[in-house]
N, C-alpha and C. Protein backbone atom coordinates (compact mmCIF):
# COMPACT_ATOMS: atom_id res chain seq x y z
N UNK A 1 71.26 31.72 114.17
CA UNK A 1 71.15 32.78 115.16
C UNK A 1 70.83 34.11 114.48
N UNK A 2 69.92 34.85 115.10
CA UNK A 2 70.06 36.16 114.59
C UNK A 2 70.14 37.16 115.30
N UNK A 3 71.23 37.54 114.63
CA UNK A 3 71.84 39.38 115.12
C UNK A 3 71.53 40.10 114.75
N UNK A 4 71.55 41.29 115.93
CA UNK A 4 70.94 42.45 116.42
C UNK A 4 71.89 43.14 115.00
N UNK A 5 70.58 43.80 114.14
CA UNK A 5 70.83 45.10 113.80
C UNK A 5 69.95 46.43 114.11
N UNK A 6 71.15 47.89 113.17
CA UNK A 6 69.63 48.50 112.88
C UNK A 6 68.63 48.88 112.21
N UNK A 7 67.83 49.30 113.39
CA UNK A 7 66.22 50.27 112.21
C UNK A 7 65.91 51.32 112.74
N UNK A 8 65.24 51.72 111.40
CA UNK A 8 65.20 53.06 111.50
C UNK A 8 64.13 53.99 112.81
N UNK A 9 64.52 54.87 113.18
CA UNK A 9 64.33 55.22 114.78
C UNK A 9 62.91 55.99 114.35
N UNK A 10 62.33 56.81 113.40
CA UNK A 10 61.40 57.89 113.16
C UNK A 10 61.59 58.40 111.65
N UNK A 11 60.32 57.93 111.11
CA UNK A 11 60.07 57.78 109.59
C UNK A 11 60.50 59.32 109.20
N UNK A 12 60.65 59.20 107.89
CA UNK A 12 61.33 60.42 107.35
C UNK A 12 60.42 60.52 105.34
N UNK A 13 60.35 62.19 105.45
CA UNK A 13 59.46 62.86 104.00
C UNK A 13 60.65 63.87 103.54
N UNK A 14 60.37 63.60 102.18
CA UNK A 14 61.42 64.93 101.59
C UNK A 14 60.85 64.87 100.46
N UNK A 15 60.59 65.95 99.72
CA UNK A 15 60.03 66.79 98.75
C UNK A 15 61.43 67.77 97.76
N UNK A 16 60.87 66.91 96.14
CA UNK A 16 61.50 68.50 95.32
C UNK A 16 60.58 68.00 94.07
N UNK A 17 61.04 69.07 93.24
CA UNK A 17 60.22 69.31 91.88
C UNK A 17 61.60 69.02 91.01
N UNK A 18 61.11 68.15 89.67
CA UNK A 18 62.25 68.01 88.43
C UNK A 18 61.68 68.15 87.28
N UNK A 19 61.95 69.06 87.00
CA UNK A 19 61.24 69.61 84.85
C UNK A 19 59.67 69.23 85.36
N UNK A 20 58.98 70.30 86.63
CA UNK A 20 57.81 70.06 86.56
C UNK A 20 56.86 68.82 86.93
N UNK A 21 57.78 67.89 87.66
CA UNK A 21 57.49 66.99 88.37
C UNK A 21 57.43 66.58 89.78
N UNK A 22 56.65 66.58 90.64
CA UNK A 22 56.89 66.45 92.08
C UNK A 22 56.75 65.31 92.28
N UNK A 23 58.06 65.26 93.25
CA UNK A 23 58.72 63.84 93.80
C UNK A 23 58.69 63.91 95.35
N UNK A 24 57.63 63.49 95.97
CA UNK A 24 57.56 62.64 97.50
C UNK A 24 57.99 61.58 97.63
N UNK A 25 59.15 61.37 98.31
CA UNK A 25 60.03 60.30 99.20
C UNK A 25 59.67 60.05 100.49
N UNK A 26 59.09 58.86 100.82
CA UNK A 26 59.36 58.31 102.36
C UNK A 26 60.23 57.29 102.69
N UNK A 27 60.61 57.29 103.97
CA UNK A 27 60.96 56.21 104.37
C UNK A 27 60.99 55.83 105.44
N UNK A 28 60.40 54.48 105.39
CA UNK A 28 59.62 54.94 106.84
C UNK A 28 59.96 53.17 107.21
N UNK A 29 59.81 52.75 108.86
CA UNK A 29 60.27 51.23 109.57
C UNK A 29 59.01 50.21 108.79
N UNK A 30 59.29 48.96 108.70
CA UNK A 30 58.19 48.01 107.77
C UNK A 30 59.06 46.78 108.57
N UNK A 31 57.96 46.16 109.51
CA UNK A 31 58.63 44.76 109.86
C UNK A 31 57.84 43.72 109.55
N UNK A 32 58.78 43.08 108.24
CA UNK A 32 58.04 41.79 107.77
C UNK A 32 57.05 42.62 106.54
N UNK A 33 57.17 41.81 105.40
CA UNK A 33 56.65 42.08 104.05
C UNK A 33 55.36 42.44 104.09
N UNK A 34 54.59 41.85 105.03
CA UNK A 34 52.95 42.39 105.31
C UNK A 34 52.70 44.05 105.63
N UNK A 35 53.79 43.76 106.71
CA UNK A 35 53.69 45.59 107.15
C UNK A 35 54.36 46.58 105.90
N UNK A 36 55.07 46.23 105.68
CA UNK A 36 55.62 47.32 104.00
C UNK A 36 54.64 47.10 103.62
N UNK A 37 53.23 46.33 102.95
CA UNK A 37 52.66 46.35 101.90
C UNK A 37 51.69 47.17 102.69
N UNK A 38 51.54 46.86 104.03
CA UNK A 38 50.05 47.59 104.23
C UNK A 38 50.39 49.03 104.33
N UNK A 39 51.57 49.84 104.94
CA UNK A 39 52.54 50.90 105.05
C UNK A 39 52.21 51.64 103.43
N UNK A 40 52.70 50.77 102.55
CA UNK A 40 53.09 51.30 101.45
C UNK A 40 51.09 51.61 100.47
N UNK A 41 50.47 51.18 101.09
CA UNK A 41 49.31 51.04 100.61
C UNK A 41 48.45 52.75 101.25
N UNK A 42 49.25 52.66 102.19
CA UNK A 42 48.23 53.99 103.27
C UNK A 42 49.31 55.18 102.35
N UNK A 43 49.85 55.12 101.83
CA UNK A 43 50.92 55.98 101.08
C UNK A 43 50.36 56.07 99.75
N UNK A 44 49.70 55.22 99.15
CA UNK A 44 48.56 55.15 97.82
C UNK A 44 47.32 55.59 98.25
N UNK A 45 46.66 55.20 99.38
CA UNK A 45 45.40 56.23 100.08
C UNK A 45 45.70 57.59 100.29
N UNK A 46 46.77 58.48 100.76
CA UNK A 46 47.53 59.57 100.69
C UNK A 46 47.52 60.42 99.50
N UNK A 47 47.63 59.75 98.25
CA UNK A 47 48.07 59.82 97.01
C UNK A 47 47.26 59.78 95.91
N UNK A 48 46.15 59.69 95.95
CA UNK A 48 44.87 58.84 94.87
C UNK A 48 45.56 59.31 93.60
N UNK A 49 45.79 60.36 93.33
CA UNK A 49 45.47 61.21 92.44
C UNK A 49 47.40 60.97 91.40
N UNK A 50 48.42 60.38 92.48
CA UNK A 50 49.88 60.24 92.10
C UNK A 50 49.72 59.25 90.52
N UNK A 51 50.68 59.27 89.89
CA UNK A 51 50.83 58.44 88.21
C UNK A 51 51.31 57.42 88.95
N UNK A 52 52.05 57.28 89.91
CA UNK A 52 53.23 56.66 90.38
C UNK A 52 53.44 56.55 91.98
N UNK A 53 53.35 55.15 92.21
CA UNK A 53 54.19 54.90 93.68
C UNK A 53 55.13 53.70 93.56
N UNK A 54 56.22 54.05 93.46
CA UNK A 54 57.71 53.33 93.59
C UNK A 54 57.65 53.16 94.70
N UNK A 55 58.51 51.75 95.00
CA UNK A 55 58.30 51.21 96.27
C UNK A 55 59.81 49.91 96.17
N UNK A 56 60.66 50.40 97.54
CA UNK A 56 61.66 49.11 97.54
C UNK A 56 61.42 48.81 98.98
N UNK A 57 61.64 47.51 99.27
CA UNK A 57 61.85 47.09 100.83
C UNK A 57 63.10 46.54 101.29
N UNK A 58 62.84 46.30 102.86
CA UNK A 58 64.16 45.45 103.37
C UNK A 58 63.44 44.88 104.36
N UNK A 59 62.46 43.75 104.58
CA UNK A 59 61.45 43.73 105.25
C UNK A 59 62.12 42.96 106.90
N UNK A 60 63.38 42.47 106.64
CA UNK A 60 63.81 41.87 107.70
C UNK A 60 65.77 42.21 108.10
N UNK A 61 66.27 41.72 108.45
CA UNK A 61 67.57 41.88 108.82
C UNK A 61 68.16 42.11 107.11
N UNK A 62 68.95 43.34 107.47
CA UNK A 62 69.75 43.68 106.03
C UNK A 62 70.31 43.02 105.00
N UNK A 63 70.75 41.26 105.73
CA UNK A 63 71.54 40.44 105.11
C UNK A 63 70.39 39.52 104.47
N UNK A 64 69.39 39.81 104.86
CA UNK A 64 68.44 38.71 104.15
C UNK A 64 67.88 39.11 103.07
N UNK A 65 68.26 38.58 101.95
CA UNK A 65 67.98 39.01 100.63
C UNK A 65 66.72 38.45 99.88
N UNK A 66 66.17 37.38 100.70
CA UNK A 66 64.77 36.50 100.32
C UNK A 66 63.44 37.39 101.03
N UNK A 67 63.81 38.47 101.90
CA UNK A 67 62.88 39.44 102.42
C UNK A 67 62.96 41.25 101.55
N UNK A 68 63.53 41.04 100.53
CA UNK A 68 63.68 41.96 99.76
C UNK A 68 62.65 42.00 98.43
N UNK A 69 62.30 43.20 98.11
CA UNK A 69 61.64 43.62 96.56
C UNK A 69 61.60 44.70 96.51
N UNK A 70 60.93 45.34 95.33
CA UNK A 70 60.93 46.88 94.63
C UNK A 70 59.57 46.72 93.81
N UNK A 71 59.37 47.74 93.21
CA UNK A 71 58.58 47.64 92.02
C UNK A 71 58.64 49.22 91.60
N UNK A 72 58.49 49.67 89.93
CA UNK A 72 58.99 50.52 89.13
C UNK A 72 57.60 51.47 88.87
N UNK A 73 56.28 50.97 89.58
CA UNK A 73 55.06 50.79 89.67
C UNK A 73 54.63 51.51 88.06
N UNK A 74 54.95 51.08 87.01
CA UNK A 74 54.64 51.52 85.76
C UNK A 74 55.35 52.50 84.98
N UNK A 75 56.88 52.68 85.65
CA UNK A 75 57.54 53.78 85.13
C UNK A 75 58.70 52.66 84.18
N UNK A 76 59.60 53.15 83.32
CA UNK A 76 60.56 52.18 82.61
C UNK A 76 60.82 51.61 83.29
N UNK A 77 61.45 50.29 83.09
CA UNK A 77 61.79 49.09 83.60
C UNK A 77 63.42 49.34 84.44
N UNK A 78 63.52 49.40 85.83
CA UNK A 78 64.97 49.20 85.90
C UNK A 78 65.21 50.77 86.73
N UNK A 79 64.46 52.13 86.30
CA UNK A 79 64.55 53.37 86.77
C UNK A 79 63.94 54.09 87.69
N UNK A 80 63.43 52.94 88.53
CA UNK A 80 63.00 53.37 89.97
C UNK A 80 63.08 52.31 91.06
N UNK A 81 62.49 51.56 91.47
CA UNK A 81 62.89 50.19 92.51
C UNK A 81 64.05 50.10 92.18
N UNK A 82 64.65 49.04 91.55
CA UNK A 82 66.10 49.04 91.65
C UNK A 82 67.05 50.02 92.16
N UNK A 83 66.83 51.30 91.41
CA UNK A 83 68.38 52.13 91.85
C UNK A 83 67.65 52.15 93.78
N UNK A 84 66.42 51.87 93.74
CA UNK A 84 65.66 52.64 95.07
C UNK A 84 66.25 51.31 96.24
N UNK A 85 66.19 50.54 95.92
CA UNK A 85 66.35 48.90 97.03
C UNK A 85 68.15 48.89 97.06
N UNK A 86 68.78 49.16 95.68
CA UNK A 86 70.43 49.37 95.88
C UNK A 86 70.80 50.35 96.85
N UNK A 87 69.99 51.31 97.20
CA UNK A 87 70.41 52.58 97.81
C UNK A 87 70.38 52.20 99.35
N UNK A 88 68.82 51.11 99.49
CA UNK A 88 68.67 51.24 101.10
C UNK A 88 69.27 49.58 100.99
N UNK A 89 70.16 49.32 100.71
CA UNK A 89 70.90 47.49 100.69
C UNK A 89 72.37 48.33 101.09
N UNK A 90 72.80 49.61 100.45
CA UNK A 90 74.16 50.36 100.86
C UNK A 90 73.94 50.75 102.20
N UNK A 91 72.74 51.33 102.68
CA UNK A 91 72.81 51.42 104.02
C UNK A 91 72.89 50.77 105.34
N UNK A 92 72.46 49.29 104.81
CA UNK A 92 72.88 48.62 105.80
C UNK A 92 71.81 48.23 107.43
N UNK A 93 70.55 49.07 106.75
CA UNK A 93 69.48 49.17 108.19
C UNK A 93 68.44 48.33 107.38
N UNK A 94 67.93 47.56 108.76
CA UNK A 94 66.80 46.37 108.57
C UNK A 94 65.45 47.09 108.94
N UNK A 95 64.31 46.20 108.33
CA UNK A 95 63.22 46.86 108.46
C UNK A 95 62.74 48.17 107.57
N UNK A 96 63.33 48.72 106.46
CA UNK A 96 62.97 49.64 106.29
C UNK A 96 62.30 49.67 104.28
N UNK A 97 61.44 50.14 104.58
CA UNK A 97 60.92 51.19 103.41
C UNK A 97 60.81 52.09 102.81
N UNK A 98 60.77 52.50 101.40
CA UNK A 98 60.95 53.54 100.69
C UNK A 98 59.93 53.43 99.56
N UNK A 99 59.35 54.64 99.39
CA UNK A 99 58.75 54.58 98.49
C UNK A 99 58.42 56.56 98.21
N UNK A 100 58.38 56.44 96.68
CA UNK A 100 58.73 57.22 95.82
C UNK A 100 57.33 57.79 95.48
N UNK A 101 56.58 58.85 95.67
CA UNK A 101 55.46 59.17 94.72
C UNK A 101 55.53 60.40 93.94
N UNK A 102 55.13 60.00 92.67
CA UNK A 102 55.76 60.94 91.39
C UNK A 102 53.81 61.83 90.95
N UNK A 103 53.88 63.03 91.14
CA UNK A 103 53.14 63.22 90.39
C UNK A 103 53.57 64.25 89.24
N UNK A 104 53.44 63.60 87.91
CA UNK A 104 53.84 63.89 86.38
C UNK A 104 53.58 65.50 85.79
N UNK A 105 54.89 66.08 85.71
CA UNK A 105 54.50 67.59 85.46
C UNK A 105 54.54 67.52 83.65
N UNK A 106 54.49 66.73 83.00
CA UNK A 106 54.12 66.46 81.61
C UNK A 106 55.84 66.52 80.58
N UNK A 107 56.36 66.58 81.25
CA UNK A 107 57.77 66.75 80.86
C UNK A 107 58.62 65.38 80.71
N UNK A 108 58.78 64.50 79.97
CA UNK A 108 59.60 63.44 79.56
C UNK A 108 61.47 63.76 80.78
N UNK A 109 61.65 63.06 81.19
CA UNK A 109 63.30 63.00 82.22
C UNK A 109 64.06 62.28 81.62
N UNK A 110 63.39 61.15 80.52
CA UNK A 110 64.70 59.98 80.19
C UNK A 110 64.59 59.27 81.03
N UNK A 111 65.03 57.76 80.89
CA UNK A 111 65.90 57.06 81.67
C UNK A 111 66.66 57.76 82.71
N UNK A 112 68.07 58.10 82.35
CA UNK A 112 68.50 58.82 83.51
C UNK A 112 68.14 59.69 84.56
N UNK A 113 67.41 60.50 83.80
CA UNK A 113 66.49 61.45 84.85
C UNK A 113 65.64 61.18 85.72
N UNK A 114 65.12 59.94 85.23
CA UNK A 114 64.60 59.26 86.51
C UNK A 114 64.65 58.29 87.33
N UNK A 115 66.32 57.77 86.93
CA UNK A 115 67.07 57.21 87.86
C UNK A 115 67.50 58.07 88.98
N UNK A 116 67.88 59.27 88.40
CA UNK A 116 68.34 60.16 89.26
C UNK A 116 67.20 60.81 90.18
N UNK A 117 66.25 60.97 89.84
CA UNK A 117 64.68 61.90 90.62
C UNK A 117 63.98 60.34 91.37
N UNK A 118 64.29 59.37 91.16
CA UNK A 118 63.88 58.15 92.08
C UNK A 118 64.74 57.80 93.25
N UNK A 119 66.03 57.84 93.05
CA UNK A 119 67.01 57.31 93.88
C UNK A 119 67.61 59.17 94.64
N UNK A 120 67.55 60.20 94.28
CA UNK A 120 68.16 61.34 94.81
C UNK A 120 67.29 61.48 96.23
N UNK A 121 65.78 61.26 96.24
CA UNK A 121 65.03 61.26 97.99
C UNK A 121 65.61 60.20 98.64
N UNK A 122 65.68 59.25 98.47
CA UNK A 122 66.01 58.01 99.66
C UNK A 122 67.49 58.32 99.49
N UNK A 123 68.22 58.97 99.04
CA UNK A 123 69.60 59.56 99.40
C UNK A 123 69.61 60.49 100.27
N UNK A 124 68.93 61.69 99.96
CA UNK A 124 68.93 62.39 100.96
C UNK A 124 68.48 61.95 102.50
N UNK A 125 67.48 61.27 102.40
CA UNK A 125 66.71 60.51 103.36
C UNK A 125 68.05 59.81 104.28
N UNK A 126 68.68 58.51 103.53
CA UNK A 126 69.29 58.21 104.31
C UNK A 126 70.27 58.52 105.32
N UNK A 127 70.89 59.87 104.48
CA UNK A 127 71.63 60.86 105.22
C UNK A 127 71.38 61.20 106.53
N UNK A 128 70.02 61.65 106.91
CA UNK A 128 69.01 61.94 107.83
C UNK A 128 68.98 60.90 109.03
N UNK A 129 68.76 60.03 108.49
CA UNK A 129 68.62 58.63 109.58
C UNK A 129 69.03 58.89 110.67
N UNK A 130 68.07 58.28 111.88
CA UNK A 130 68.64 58.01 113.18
C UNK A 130 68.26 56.34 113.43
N UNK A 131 69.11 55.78 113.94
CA UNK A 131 68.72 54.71 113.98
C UNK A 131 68.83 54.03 115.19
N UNK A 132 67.88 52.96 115.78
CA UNK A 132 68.58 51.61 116.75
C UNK A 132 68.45 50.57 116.97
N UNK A 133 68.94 50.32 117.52
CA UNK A 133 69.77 48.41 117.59
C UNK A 133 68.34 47.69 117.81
N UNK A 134 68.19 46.86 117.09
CA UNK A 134 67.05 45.69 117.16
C UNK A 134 67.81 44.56 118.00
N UNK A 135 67.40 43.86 118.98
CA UNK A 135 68.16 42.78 119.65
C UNK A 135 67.32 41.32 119.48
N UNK A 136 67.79 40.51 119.48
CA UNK A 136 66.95 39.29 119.71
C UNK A 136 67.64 38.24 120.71
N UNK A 137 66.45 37.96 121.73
CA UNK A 137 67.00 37.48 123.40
C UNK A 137 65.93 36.03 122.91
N UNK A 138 66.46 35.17 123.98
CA UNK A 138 65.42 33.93 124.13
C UNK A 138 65.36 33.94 125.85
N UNK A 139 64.42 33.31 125.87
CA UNK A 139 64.10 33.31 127.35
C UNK A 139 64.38 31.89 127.72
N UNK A 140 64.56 31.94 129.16
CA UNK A 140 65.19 30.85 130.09
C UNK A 140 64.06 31.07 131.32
N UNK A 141 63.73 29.57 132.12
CA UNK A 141 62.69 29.71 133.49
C UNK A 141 64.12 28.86 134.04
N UNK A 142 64.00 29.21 135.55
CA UNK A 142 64.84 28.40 136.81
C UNK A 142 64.35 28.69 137.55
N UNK A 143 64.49 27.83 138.59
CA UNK A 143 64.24 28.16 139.99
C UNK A 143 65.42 27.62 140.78
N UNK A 144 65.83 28.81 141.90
CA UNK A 144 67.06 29.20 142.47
C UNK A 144 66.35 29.27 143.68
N UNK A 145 67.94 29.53 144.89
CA UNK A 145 67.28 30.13 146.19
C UNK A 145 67.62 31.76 146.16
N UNK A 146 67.74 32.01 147.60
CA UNK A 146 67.64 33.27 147.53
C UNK A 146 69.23 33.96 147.27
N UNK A 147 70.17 33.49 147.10
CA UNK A 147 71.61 33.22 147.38
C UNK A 147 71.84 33.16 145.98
N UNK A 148 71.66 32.38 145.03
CA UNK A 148 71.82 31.81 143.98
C UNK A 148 71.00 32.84 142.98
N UNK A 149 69.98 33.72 143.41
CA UNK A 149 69.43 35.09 142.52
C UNK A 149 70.21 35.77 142.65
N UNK A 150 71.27 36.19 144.12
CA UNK A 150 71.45 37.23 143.89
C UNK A 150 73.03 37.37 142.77
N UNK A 151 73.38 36.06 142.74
CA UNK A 151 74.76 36.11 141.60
C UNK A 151 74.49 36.03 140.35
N UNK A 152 72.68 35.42 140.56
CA UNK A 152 72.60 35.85 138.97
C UNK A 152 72.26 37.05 138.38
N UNK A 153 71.90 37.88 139.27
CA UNK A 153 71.62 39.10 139.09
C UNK A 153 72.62 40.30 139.13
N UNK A 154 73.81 39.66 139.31
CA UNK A 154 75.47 40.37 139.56
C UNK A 154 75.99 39.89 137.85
N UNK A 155 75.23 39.01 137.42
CA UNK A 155 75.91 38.80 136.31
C UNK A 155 75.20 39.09 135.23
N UNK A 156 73.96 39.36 135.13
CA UNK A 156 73.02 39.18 134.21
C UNK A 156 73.53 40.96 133.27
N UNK A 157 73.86 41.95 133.61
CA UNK A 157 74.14 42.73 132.03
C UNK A 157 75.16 42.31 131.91
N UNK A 158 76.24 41.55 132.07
CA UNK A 158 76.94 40.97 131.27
C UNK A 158 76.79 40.29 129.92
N UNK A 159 75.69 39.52 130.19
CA UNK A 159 75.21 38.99 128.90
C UNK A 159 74.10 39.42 128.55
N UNK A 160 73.60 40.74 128.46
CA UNK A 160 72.67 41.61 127.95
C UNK A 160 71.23 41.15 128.20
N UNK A 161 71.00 40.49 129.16
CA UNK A 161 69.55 39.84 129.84
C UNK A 161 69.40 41.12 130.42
N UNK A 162 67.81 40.74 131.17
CA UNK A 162 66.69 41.20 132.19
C UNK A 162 66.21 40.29 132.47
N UNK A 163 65.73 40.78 133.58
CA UNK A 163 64.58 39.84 134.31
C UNK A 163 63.00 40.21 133.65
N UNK A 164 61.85 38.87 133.27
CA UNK A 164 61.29 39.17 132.33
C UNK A 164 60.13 39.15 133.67
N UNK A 165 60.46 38.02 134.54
CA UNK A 165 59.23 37.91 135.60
C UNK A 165 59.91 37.31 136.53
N UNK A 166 59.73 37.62 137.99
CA UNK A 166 60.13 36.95 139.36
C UNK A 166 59.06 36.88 140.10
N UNK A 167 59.39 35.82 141.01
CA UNK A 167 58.14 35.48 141.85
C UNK A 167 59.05 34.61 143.55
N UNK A 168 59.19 35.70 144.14
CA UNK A 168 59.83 35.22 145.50
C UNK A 168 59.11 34.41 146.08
N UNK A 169 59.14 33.32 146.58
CA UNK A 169 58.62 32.32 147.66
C UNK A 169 59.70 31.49 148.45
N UNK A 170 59.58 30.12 148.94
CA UNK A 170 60.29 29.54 149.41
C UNK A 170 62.33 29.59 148.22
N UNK A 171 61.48 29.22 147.38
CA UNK A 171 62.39 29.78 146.42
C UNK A 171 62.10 30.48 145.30
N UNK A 172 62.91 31.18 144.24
CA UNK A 172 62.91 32.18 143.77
C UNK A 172 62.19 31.67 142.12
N UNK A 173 61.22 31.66 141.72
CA UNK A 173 60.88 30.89 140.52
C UNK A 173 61.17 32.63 139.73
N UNK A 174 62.02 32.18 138.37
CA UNK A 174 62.64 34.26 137.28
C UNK A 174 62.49 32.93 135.61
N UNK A 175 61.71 33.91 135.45
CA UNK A 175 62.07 33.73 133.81
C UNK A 175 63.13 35.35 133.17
N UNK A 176 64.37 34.41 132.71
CA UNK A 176 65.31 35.93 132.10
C UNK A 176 65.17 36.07 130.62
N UNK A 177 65.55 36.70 130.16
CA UNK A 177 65.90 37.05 128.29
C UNK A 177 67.20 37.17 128.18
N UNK A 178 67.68 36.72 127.72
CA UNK A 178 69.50 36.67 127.17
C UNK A 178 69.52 36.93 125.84
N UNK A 179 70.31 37.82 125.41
CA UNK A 179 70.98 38.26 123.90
C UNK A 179 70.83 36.70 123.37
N UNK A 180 70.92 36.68 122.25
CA UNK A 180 70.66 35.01 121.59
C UNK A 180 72.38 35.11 121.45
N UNK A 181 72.93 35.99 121.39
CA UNK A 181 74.34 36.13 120.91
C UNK A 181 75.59 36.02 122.03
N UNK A 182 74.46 36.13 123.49
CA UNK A 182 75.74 35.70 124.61
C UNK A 182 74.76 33.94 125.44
N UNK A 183 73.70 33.56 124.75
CA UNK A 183 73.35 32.32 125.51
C UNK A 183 74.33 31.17 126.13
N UNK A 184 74.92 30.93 124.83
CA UNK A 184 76.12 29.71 125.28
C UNK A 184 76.76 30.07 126.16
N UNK A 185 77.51 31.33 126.34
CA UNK A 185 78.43 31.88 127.31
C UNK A 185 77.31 31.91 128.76
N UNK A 186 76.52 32.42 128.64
CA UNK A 186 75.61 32.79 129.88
C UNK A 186 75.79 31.35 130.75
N UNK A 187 74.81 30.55 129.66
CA UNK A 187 74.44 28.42 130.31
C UNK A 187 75.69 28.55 131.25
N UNK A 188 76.80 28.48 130.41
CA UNK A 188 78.26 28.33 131.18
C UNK A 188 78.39 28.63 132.44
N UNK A 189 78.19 30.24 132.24
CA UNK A 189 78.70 30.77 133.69
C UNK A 189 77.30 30.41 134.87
N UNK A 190 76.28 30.55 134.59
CA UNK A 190 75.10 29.57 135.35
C UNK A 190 75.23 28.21 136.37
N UNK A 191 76.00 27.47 135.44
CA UNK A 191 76.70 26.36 136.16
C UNK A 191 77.74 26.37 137.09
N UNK A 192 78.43 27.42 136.24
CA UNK A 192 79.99 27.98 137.61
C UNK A 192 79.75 28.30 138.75
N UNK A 193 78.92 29.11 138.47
CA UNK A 193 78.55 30.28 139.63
C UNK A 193 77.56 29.17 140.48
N UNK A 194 76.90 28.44 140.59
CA UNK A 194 75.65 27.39 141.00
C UNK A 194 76.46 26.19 141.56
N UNK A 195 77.31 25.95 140.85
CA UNK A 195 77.87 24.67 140.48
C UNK A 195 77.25 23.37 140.51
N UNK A 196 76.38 23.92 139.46
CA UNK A 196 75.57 22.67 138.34
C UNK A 196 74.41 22.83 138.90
N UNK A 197 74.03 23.14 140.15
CA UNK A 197 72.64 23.10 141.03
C UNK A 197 71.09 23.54 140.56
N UNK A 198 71.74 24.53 139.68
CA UNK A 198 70.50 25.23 139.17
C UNK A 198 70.08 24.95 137.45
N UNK A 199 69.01 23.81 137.33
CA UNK A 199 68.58 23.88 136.16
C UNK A 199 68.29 24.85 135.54
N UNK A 200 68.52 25.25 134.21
CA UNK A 200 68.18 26.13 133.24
C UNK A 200 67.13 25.92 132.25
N UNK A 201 65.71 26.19 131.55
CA UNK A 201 65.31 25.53 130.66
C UNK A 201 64.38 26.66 129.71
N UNK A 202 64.90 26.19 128.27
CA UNK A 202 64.36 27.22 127.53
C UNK A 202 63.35 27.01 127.29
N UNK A 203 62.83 28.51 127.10
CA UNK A 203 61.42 28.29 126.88
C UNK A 203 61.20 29.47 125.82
N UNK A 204 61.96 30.04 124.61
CA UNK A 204 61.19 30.80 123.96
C UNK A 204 60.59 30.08 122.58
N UNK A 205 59.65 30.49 122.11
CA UNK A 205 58.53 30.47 121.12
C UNK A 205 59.70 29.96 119.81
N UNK A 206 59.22 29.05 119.38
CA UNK A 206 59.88 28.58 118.32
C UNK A 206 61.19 28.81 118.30
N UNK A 207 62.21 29.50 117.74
CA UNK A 207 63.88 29.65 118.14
C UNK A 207 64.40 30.88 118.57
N UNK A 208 64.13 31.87 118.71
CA UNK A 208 64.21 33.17 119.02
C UNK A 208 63.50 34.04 119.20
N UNK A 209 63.03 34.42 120.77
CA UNK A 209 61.87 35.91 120.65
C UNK A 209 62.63 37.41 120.34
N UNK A 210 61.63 38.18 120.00
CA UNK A 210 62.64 39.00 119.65
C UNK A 210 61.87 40.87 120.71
N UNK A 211 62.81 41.72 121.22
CA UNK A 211 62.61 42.73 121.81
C UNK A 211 62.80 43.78 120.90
């Protein structure tokens, strides 16, 4: 099953200079590893001229760690992606991207210094955040009478549905969307409320659509 987290609501830029170096931070929504790369690419068209575009993702739900990467894009090994992907893995929001563009004021930072001038924007950044709830519903078709819509429609934000499509005739043909996270409970009360009368049958796209 997958649960609703969040993402980020309206991409975010922050700008400073370190020993003569300017550091552009974004961070901006990326759903699914394709969109970060193409995202993170219009950020290198932006940039021609940058030494450097650091780049970490979270391309899917926060907990999924097989939809995650970084890259240090030619700076020491370890002192940019990394501290940059640890920072947005503490925050806890899915979907999102960061990426770092350095252009080189000729001044050496160290290691540390540019742990610290890589990871200090997507800090501030995250601070900033507004975020919201990603949900994922599956859809259900029935056909009811006119009696039998209207209790499902007394019950339906209970379990965080809508109606996706209705079509009144002799009887009532509704495809709904249900939270994937109240389905079992929903089926249940369907039957109660009906008592058993009204078939239920899923119909979303492989195991979960998502809103």
């Amino acid at each position: 099953m997958l649960n609703a987290y969040p993402v980020l609501e309206k991409d975010l830029c922050y700008k400073e200079e370190i020993k003569k170096s300017r550091f552009i931070t974004y961070l901006m929504h990326a759903s699914g590893k394709s969109n970060a790369m193409s995202r993170l690419q219009e950020i290198k068209l932006s940039h021609p001229n940058a030494g450097h575009h650091c780049w970490a993702y979270i391309a899917g739900s926060p907990s999924a760690s097989v939809e995650q990467g970084c890259s240090d894009d030619g700076e020491p090994k370890g002192t940019a992606g990394k501290p940059m992907l640890s920072l947005l893995q503490g925050a806890k929001v899915g979907e999102l991207l960061g990426v770092v563009v350095r252009y080189s004021g000729g001044v050496k930072l160290g290691t540390g210094g540019l742990v610290h001038a890589y990871s200090n924007g997507i800090r501030q950044l995250i601070k900033q955040m507004q975020v919201r709830e990603k949900c994922f519903y599956k859809q259900y078709q029935l056909q009811c009478d006119h009696a039998q819509m209207a209790l499902i429609e007394n019950i339906l934000a209970d379990y965080w549905g809508y109606v996706v499509h209705i079509k009144y005739q002799y009887k009532v043909d509704v495809i709904l969307a249900i939270d994937v996270r109240k389905c079992a409970s929903f089926l249940l009360k369907i039957a109660s409320i009906t008592q058993g009368k009204v078939h239920v049958k899923n119909i979303s796209d492989d195991n979960d659509s998502v809103e």
